[in-house]
PDB file of N, CA and C in Angstrom:
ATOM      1  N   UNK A   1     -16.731  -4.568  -1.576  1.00  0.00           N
ATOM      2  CA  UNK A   1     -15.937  -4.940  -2.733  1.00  0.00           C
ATOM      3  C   UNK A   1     -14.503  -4.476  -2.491  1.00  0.00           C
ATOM      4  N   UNK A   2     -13.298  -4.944  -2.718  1.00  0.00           N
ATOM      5  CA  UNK A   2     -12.322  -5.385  -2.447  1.00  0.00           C
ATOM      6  C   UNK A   2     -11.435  -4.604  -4.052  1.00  0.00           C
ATOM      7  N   UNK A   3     -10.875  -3.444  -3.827  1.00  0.00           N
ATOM      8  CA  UNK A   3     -10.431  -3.239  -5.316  1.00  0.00           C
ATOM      9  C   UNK A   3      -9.001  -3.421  -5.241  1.00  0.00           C
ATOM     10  N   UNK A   4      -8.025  -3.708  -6.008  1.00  0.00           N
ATOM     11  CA  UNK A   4      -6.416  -3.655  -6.123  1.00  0.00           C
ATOM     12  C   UNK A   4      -6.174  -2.673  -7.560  1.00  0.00           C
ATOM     13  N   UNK A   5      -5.272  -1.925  -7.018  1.00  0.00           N
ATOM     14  CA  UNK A   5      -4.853  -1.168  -8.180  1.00  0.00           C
ATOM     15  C   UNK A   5      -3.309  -1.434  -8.471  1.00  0.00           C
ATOM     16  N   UNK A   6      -2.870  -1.756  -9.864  1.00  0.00           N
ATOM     17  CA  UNK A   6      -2.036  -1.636 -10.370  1.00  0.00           C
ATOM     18  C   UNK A   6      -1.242  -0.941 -11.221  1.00  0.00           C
ATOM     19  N   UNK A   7       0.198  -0.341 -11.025  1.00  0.00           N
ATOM     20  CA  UNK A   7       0.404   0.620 -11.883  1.00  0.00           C
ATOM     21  C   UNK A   7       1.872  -0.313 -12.730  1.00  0.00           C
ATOM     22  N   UNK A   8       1.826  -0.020 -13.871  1.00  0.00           N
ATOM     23  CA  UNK A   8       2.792  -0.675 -14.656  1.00  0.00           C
ATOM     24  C   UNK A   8       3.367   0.644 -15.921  1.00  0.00           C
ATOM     25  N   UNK A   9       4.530   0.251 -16.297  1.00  0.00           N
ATOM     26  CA  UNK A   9       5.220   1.236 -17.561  1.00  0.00           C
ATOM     27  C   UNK A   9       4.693   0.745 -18.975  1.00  0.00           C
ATOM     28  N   UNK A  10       4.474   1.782 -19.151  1.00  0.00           N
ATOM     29  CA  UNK A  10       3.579   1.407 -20.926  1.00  0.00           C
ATOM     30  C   UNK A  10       4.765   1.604 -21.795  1.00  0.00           C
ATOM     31  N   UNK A  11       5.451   2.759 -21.661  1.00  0.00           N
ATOM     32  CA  UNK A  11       6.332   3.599 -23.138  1.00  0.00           C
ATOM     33  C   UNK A  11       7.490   3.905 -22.125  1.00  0.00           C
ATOM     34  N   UNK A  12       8.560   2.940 -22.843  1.00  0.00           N
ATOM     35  CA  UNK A  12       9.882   3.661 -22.105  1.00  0.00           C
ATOM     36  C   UNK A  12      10.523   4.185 -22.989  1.00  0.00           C
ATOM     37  N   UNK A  13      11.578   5.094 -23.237  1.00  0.00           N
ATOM     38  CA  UNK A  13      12.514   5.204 -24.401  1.00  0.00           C
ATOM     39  C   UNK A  13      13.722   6.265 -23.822  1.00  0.00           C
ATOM     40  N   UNK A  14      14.674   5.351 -24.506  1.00  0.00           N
ATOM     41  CA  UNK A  14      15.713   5.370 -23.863  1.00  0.00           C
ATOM     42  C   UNK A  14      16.174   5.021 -22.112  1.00  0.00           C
ATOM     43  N   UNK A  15      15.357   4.311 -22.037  1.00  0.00           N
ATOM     44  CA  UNK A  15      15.848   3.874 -20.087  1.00  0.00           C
ATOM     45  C   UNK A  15      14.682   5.025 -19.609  1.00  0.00           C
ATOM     46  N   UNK A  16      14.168   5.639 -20.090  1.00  0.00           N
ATOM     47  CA  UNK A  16      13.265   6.397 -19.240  1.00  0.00           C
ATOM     48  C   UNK A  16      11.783   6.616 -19.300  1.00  0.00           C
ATOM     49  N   UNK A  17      10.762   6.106 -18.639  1.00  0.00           N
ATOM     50  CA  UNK A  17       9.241   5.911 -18.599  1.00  0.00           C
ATOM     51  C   UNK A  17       8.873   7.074 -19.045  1.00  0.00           C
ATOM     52  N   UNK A  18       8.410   6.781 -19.742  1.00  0.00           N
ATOM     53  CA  UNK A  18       7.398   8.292 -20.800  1.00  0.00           C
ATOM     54  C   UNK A  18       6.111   8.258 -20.263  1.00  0.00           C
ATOM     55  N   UNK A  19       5.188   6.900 -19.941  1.00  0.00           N
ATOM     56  CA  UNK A  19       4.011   6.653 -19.473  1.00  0.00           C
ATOM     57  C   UNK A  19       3.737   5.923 -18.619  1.00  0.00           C
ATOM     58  N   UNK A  20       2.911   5.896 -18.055  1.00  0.00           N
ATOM     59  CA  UNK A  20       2.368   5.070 -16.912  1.00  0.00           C
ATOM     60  C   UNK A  20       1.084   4.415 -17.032  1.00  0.00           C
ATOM     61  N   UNK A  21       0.680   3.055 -16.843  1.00  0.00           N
ATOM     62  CA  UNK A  21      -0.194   2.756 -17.065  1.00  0.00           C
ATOM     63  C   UNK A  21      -1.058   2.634 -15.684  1.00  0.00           C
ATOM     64  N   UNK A  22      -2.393   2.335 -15.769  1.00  0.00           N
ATOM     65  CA  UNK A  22      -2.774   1.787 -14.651  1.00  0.00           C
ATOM     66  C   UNK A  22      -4.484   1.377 -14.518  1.00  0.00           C
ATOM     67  N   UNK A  23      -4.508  -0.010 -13.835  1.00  0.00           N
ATOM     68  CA  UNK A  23      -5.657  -1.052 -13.744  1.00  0.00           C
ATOM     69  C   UNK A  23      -6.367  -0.965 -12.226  1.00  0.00           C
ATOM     70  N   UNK A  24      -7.273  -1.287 -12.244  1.00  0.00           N
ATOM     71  CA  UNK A  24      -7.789  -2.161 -10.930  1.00  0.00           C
ATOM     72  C   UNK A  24      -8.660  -3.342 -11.434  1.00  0.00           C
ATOM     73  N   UNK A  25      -8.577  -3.554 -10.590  1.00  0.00           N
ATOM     74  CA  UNK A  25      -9.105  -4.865 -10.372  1.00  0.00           C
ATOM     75  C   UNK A  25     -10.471  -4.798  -8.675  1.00  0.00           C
ATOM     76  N   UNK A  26     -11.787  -5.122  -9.537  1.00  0.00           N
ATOM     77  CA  UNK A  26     -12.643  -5.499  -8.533  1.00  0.00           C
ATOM     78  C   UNK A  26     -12.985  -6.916  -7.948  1.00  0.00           C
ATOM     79  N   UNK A  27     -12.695  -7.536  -6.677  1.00  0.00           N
ATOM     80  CA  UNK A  27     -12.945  -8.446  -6.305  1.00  0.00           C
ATOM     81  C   UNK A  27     -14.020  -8.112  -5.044  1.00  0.00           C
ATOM     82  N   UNK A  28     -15.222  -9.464  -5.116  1.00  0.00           N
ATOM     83  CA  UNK A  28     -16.488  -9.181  -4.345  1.00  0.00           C
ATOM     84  C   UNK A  28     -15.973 -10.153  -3.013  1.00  0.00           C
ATOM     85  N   UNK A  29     -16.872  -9.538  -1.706  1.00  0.00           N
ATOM     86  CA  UNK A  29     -15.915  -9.591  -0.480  1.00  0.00           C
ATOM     87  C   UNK A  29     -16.371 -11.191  -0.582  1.00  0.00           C
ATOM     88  N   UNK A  30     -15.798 -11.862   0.714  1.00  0.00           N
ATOM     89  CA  UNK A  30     -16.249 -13.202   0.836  1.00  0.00           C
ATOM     90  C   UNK A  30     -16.584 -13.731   1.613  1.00  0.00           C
ATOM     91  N   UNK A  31     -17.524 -14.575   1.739  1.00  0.00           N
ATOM     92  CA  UNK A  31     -19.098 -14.851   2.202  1.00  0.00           C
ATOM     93  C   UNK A  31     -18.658 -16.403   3.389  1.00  0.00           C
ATOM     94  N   UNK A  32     -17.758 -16.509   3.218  1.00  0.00           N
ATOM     95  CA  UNK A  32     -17.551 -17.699   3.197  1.00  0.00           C
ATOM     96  C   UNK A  32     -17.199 -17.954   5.363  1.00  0.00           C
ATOM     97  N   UNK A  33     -18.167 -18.634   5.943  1.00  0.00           N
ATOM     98  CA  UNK A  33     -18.037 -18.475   7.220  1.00  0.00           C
ATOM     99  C   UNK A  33     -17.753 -19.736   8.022  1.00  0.00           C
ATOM    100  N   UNK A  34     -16.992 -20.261   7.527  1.00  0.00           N
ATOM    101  CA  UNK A  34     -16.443 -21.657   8.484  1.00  0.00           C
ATOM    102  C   UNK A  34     -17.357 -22.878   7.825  1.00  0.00           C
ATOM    103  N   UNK A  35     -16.959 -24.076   8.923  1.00  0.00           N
ATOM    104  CA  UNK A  35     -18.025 -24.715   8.525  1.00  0.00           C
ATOM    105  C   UNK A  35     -17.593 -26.312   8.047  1.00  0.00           C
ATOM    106  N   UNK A  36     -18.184 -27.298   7.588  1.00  0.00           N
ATOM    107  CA  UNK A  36     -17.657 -28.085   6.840  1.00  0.00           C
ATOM    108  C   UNK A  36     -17.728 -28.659   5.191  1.00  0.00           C
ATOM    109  N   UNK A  37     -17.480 -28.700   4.261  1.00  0.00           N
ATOM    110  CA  UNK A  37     -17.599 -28.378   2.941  1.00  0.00           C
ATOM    111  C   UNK A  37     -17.796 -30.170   2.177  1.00  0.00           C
ATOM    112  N   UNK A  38     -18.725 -30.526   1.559  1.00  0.00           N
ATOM    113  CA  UNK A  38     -19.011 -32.129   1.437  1.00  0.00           C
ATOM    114  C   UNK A  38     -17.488 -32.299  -0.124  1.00  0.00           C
ATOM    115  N   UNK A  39     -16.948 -32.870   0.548  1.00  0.00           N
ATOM    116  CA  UNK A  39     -16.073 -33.352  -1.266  1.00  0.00           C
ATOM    117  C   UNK A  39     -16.747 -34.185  -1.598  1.00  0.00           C
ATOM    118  N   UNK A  40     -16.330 -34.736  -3.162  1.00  0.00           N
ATOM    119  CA  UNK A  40     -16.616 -35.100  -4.165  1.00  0.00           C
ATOM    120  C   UNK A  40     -15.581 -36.099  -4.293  1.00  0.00           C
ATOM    121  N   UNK A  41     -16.039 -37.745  -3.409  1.00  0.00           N
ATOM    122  CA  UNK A  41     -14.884 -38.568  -3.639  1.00  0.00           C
ATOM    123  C   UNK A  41     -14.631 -38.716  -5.117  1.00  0.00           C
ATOM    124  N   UNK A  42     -13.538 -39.571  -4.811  1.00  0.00           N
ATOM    125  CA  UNK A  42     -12.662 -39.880  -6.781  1.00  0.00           C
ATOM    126  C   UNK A  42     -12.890 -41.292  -6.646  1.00  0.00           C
ATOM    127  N   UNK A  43     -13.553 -42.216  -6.234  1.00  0.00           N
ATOM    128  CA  UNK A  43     -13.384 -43.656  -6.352  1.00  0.00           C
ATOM    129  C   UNK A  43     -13.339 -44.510  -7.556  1.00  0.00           C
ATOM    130  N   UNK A  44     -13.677 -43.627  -8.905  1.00  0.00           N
ATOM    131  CA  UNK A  44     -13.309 -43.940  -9.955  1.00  0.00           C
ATOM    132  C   UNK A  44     -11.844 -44.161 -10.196  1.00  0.00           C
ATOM    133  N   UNK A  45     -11.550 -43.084  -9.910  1.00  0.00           N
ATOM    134  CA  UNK A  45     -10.051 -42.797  -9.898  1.00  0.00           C
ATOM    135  C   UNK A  45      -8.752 -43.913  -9.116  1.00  0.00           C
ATOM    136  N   UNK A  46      -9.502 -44.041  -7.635  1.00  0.00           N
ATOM    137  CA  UNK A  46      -8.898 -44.590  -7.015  1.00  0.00           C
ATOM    138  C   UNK A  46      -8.825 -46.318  -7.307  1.00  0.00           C
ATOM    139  N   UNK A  47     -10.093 -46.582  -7.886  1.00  0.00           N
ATOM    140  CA  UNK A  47     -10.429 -47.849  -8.302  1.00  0.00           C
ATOM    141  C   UNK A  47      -9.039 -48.273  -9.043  1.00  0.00           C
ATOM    142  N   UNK A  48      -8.787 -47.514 -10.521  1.00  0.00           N
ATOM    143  CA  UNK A  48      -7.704 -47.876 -11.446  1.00  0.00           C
ATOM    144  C   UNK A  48      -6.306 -48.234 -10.717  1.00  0.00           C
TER     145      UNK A  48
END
C-alpha cells in the first residue's frame, strides 16, 4: 500500500501559521501487468 502524506495550514493569524494540519492518503499497489485491454467500441456514437 502506497501512502502520501500531506501537510497544509489550518489557523493563520496575522501572516503567521498557528497550526498545521495533516492527511494521508492510502492508495492500494497496482496489479496491473501489461498486456492487451478489449475496448468498448462507440458505433452508436459513430453511427450519428
Amino acid at each position: 500500500m502506497q501512502t502520501q502524506t500531506i501537510q497544509f495550514a489550518v489557523v493563520t493569524k496575522n501572516g503567521v501559521v498557528q497550526q498545521i494540519g495533516k492527511s494521508t492518503i492510502s492508495q492500494p499497489k497496482t496489479n496491473f501487468k501489461g498486456g492487451s485491454i478489449k475496448w468498448y467500441e462507440d458505433k452508436k456514437k459513430a453511427d450519428k
